[in-house]
Every structure is written in structure tokens, then in C-alpha cells.
N, C-alpha and C. Protein backbone atom coordinates (compact mmCIF):
# COMPACT_ATOMS: atom_id res chain seq x y z
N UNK A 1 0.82 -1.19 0.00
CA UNK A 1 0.00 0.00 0.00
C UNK A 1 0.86 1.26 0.00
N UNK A 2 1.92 0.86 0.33
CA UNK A 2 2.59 2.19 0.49
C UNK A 2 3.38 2.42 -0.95
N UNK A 3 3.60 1.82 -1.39
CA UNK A 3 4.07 2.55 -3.16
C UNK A 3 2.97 3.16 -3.72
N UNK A 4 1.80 2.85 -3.40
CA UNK A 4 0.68 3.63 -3.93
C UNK A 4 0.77 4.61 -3.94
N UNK A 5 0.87 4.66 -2.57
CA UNK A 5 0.87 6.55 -1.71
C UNK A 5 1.73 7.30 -2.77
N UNK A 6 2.98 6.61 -2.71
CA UNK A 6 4.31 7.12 -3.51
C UNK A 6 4.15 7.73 -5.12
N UNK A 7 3.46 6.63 -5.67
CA UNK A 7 2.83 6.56 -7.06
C UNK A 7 2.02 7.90 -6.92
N UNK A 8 1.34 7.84 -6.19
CA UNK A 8 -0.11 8.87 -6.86
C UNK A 8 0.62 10.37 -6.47
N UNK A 9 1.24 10.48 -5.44
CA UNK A 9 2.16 11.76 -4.77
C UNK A 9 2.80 11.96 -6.14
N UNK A 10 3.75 10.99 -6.93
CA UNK A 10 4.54 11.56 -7.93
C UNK A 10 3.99 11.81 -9.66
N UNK A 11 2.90 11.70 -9.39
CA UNK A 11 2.05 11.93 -10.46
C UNK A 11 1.55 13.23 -10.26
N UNK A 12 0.90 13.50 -9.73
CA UNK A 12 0.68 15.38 -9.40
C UNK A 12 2.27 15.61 -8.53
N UNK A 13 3.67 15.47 -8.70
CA UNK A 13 4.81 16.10 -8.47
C UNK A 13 4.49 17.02 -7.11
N UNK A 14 3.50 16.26 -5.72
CA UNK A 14 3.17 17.47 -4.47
C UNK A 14 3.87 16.12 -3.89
N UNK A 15 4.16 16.49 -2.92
CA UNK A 15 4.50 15.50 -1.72
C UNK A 15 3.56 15.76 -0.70
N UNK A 16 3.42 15.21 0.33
CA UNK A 16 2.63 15.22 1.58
C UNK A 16 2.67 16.61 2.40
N UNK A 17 3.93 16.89 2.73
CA UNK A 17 4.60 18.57 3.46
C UNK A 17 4.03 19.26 2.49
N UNK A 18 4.14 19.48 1.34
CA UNK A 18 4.01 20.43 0.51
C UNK A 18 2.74 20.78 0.35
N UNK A 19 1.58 19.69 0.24
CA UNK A 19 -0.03 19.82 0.15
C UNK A 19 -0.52 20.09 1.69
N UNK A 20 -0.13 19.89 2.64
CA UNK A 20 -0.16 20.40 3.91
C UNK A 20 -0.02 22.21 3.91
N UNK A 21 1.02 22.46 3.93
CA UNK A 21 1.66 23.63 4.37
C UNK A 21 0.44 24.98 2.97
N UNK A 22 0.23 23.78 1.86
CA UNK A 22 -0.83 24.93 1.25
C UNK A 22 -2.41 24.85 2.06
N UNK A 23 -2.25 24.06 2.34
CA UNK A 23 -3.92 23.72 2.87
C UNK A 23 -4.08 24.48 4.37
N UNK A 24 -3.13 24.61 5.01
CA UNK A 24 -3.21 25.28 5.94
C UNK A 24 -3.16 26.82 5.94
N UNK A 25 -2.28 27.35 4.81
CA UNK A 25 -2.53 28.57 4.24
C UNK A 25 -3.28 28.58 3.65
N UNK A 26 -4.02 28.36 3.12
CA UNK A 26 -5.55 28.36 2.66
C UNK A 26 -6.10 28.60 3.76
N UNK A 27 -6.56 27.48 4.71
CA UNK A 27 -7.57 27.81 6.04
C UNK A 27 -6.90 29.11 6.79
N UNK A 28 -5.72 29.79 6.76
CA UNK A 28 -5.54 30.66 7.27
C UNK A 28 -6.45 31.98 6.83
N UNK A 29 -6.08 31.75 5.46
CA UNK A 29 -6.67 32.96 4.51
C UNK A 29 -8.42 33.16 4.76
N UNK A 30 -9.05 31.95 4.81
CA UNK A 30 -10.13 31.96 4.45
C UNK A 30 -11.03 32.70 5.80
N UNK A 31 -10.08 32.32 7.21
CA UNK A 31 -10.13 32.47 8.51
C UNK A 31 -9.84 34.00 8.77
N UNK A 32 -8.79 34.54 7.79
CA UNK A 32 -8.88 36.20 7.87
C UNK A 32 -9.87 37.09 7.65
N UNK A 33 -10.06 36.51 5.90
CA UNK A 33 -11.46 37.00 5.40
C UNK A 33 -12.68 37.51 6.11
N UNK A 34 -13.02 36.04 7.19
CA UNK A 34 -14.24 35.75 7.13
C UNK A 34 -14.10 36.17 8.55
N UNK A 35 -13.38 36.67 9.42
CA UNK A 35 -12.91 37.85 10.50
C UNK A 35 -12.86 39.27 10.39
N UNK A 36 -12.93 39.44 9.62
CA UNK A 36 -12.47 41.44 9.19
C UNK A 36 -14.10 41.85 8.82
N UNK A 37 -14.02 42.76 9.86
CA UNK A 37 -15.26 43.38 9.50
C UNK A 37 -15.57 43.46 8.20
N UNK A 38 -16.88 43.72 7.98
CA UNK A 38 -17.38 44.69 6.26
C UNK A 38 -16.72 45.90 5.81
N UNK A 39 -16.84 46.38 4.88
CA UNK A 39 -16.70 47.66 4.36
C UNK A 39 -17.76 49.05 4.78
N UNK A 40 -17.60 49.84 5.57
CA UNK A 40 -18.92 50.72 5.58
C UNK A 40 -18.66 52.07 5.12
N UNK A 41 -19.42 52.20 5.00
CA UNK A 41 -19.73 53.74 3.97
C UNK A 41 -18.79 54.81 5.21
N UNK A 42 -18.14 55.52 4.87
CA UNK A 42 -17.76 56.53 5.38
C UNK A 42 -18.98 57.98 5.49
N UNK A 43 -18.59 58.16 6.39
CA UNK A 43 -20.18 59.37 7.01
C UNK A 43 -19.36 60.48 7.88
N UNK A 44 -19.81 61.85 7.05
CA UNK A 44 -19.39 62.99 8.14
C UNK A 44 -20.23 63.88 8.46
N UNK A 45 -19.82 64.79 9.80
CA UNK A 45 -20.88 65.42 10.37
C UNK A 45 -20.48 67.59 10.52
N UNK A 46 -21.19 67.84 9.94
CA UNK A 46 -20.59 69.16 9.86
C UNK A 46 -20.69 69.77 11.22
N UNK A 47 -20.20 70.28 11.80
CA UNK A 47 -19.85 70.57 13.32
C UNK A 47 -20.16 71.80 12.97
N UNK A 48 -19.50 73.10 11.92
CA UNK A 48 -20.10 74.37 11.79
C UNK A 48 -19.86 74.90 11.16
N UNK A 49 -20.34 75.94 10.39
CA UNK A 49 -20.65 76.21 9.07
C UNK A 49 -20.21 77.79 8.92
N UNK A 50 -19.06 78.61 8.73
CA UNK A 50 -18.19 79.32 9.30
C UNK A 50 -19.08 80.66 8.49
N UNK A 51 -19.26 81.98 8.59
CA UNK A 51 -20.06 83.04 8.06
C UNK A 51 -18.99 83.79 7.87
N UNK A 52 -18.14 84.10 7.75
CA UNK A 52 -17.67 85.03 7.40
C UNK A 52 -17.65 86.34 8.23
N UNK A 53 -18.33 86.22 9.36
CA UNK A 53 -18.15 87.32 10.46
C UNK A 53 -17.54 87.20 11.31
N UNK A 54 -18.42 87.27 12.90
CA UNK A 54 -17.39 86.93 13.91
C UNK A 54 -16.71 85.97 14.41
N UNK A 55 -17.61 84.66 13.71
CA UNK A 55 -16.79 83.61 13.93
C UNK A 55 -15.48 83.09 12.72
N UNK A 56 -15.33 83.94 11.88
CA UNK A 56 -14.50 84.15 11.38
C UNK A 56 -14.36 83.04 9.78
N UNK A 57 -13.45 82.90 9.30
CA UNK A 57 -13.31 82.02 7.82
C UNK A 57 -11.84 81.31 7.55
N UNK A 58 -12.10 80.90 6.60
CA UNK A 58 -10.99 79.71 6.13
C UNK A 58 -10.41 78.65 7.07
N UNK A 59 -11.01 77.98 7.78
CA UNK A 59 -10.20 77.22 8.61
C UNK A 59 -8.98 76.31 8.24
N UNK A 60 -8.46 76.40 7.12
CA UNK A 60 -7.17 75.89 6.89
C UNK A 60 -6.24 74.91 7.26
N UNK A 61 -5.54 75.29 8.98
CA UNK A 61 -4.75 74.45 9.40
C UNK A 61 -5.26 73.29 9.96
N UNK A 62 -6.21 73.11 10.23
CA UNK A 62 -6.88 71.67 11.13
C UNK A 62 -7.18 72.07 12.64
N UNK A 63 -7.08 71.07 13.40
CA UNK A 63 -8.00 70.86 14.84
C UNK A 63 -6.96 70.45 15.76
N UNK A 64 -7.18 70.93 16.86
CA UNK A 64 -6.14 69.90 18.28
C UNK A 64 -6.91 69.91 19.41
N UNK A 65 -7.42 68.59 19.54
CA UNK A 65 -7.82 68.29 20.41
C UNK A 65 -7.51 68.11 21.93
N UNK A 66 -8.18 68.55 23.18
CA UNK A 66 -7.95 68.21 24.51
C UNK A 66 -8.42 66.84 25.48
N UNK A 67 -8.01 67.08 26.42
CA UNK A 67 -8.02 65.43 27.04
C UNK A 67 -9.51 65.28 26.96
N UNK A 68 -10.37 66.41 27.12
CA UNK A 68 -12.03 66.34 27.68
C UNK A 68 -12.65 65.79 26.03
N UNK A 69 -11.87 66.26 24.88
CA UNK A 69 -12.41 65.98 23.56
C UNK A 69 -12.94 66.97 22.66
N UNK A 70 -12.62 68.26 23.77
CA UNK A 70 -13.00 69.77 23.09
C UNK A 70 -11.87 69.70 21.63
N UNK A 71 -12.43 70.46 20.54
CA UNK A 71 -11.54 70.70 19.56
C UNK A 71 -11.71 72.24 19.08
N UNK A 72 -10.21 72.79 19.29
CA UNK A 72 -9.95 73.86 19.11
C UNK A 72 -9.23 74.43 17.65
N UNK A 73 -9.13 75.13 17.11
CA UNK A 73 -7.98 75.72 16.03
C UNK A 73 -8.43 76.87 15.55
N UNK A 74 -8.66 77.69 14.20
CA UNK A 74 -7.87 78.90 13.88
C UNK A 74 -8.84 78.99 12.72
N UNK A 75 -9.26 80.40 12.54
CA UNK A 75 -9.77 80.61 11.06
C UNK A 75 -9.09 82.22 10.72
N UNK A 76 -8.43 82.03 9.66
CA UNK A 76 -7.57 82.83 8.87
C UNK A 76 -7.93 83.94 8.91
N UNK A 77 -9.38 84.74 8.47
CA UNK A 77 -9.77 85.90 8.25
C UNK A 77 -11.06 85.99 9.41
N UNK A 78 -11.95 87.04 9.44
CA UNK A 78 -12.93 87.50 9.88
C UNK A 78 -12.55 88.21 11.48
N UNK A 79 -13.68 87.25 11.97
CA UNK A 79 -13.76 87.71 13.66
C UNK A 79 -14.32 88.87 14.05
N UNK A 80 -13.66 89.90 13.94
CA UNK A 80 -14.54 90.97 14.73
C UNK A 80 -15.82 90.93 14.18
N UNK A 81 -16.87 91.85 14.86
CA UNK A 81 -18.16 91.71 14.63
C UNK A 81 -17.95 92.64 13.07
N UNK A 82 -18.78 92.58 12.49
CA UNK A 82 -18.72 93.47 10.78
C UNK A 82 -17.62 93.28 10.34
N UNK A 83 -16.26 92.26 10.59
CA UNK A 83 -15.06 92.73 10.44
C UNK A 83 -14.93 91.64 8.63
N UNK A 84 -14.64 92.60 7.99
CA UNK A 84 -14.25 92.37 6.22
C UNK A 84 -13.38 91.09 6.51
N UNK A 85 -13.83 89.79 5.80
CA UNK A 85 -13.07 89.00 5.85
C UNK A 85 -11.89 88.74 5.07
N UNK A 86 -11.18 89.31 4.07
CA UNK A 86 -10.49 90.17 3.79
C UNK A 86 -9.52 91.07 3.84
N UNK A 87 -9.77 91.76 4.90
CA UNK A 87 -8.77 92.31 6.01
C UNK A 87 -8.24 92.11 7.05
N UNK A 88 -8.14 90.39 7.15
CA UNK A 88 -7.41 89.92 7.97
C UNK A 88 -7.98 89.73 8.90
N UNK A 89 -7.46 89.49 9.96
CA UNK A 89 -7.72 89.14 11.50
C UNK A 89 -8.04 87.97 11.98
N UNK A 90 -8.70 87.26 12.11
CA UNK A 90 -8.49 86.01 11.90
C UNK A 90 -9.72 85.55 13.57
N UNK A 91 -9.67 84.51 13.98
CA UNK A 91 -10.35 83.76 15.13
C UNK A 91 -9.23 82.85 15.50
N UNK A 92 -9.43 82.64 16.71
CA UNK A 92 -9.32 81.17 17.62
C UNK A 92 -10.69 80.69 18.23
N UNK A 93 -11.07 79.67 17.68
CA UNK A 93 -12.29 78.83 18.64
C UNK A 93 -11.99 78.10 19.30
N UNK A 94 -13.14 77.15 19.88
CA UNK A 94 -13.18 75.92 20.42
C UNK A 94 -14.72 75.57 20.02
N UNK A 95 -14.77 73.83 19.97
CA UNK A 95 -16.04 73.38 19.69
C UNK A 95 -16.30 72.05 20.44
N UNK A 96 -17.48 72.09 21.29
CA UNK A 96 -17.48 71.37 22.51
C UNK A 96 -19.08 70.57 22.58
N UNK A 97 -18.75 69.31 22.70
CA UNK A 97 -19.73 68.75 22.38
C UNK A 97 -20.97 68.98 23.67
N UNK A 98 -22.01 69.21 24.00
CA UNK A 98 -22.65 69.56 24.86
C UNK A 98 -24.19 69.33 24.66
N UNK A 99 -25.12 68.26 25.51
CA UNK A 99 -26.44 68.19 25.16
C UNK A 99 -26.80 67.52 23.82
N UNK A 100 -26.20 67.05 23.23
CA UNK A 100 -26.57 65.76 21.89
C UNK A 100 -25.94 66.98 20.66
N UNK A 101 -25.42 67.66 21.10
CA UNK A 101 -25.02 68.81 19.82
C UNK A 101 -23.53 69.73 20.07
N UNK A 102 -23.29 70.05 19.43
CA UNK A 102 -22.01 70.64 19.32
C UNK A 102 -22.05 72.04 19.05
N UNK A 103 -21.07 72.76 19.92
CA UNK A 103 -21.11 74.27 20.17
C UNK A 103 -20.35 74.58 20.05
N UNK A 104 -20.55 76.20 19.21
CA UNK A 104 -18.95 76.64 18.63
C UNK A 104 -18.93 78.01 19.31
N UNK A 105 -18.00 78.29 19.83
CA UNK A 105 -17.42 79.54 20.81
C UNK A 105 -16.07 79.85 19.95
N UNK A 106 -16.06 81.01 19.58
CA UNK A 106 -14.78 82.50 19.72
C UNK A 106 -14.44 82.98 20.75
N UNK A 107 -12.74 81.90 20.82
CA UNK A 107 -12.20 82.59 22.29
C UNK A 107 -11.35 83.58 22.19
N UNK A 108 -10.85 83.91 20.20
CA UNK A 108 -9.91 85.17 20.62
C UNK A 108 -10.69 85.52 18.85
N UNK A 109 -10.43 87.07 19.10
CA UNK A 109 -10.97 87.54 17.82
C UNK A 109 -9.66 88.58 17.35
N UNK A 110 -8.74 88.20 16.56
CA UNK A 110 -7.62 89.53 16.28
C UNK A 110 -7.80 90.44 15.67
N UNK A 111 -7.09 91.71 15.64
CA UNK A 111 -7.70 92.84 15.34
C UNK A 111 -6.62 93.46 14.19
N UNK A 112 -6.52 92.56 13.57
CA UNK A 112 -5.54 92.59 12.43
C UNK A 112 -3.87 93.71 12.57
N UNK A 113 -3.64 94.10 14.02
CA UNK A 113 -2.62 94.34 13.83
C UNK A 113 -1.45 93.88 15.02
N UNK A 114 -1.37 94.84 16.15
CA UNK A 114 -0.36 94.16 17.71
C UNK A 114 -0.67 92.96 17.89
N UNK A 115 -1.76 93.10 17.84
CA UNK A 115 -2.10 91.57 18.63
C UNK A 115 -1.46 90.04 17.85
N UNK A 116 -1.97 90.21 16.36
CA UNK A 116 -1.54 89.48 15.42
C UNK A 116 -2.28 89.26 14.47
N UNK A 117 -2.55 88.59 13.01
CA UNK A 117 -3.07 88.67 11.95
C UNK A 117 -2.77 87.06 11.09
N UNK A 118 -4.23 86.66 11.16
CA UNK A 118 -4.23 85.91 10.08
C UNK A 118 -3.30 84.52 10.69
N UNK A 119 -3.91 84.08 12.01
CA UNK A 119 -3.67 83.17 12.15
C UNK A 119 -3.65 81.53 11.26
N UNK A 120 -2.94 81.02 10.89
CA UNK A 120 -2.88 79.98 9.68
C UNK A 120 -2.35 78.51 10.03
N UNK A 121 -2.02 78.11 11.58
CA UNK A 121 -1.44 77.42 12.03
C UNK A 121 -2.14 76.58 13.30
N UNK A 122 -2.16 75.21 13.61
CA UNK A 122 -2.93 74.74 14.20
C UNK A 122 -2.24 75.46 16.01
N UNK A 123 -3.28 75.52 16.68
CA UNK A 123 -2.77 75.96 18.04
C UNK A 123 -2.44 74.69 19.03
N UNK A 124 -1.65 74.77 19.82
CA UNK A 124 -0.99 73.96 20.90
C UNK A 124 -1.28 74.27 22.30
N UNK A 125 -1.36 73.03 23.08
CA UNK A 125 -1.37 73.35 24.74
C UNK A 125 -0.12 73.31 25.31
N UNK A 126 0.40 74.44 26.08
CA UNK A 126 1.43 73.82 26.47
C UNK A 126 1.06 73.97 28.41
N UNK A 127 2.47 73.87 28.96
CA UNK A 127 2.26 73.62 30.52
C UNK A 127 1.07 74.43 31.14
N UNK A 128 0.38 73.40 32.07
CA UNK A 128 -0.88 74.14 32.89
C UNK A 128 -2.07 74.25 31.99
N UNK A 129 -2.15 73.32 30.87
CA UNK A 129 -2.99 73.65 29.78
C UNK A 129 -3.26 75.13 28.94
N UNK A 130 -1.84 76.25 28.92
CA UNK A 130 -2.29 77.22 28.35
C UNK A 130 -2.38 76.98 26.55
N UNK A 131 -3.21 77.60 25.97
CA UNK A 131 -3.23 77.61 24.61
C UNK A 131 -1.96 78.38 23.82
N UNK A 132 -1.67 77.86 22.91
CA UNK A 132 -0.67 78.77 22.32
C UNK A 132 -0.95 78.67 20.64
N UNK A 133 -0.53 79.91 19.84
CA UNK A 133 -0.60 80.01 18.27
C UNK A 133 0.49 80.73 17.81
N UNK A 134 0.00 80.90 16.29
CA UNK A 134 0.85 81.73 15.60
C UNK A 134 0.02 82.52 14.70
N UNK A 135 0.76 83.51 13.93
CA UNK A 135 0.15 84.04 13.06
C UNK A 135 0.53 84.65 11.82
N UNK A 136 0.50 84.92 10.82
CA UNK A 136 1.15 84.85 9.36
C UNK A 136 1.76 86.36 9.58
N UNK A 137 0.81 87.43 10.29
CA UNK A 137 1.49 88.98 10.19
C UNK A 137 1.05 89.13 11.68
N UNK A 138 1.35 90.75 11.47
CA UNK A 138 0.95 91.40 12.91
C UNK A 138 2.27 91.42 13.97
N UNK A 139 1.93 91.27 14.76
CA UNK A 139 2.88 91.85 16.09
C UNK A 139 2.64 92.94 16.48
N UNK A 140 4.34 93.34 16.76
CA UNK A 140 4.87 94.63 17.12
C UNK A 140 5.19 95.45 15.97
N UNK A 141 5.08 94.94 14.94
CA UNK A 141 4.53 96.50 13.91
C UNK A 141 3.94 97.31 14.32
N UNK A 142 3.93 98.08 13.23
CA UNK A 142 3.31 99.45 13.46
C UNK A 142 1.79 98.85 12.42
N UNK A 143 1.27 98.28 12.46
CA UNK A 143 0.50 97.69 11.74
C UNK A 143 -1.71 98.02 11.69
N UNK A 144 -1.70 97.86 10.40
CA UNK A 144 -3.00 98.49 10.28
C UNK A 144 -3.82 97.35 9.45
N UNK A 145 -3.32 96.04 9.18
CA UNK A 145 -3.96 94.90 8.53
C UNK A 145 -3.99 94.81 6.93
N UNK A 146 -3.26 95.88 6.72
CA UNK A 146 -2.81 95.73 5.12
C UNK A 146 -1.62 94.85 5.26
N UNK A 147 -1.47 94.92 3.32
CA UNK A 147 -0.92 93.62 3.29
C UNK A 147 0.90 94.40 3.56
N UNK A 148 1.56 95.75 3.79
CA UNK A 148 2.50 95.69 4.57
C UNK A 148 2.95 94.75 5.81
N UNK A 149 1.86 94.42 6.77
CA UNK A 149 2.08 94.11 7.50
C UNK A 149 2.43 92.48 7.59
N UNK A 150 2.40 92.23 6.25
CA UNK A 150 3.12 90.28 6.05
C UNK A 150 4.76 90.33 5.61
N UNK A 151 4.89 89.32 5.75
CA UNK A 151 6.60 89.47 5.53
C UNK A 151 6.58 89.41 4.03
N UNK A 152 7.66 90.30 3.33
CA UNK A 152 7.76 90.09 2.06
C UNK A 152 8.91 88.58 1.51
């Protein structure tokens, strides 16, 4: 009986190890598959819908989140109340989930010149949880929110 074995093995050229080691990679594969979740539709949720006033425009750089899950960052132009989005100045928010809905607060509104202009950069926490940013113009110029006041 055992030349049989031999015979029929060397007719399909597999040996015993060899039809093993596929069959088990097979059941591996089939065992991955049939483990991995589905495919699902990707779904997003607009958190807020920026006007061009005081809460300011272009949000640009992205979001940084805190330990609580608040998400904070930067919109390029607007902010002050009537303020030309246009002429710079820019926002810092935060947006905080609260009551089945999400709330958007202006915690700094710039005034396109000392203070700074046209924030474009995501903001950071540093020690004691203070907030920190940047901003494209402004400072300690002598500055009035024209476009002097960017670096050439």
C-alpha cells in the first residue's frame, strides 16, 4: 500500500509537506477573510458652518484636540463683529460637544494688527494647559492689517 501513496504523490509532483503547508494557508486565509469586519460607507458630520463674520473664515490648518475631547484651532480671516473678511484678522475657537449637539465659541478675535493677523497654524497646549498660536502677520509692527504688515 505504500508505493501507492508514492505513485499517486509523484504523479501530481506534491508530496505530503508540501499539500499540507498549502492547505493550511488556505484555512488561514479563508479564517482572515471571514474575520475582518465589512466595508462601511464613510459618514461625516458638519460641526459648523463658518459666516464670514465673527466667527470668522478659512479654517485651513486643522483641529487639536484636549483630554475632555474639546476641539480647538484657527480661522484665517474674519472675527470681529462686521469685520471684512479680507482684512485679515483672523479667530481662535473651540467646539465642545454639549447636550446631543455641538457648540462653537470664539475665544480670541484679532484685530488685524499688535495683537496678530491671520492666524494659519494649528494651536498647541502647552504647561498648565495654556493655549498657544501663531500668526502669518501682525505683532509689534506698526500695523493696520494691510498687506505691509506680512513678511515680504
Amino acid at each position: 500500500m505504500a508505493p501507492r501513496t508514492k505513485t499517486v504523490a509523484s504523479i501530481f509532483k506534491i508530496n505530503l509537506q508540501a499539500r499540507t503547508a498549502a492547505l493550511v494557508s488556505l484555512a488561514i486565509l479563508v479564517a482572515m477573510f471571514a474575520l475582518l469586519p465589512g466595508a462601511e460607507a464613510q459618514t461625516y458630520t458638519i460641526l459648523h458652518s463658518f459666516s464670514y463674520g465673527p466667527d470668522g473664515a478659512y479654517p485651513q490648518a486643522g483641529i487639536t484636540m484636549d483630554a475632555a475631547g474639546n476641539l480647538y484651532g484657527t480661522a484665517g480671516v474674519g472675527g470681529l463683529p462686521n469685520h471684512c473678511p479680507s482684512e485679515g484678522g483672523g479667530t481662535v475657537f473651540r467646539v465642545t460637544y454639549k447636550n446631543s449637539g455641538w457648540q462653537f465659541t470664539t475665544l480670541y478675535s484679532f484685530q488685524s494688527g499688535s495683537d496678530g493677523d491671520a492666524p494659519t497654524a494649528r494651536v498647541v497646549f502647552g504647561a498648565g494647559g495654556a493655549l498657544y498660536g501663531t500668526t502669518l502677520g501682525g505683532g509689534l509692527l506698526n500695523c493696520d492689517g494691510m498687506a505691509s504688515c506680512y513678511p515680504s
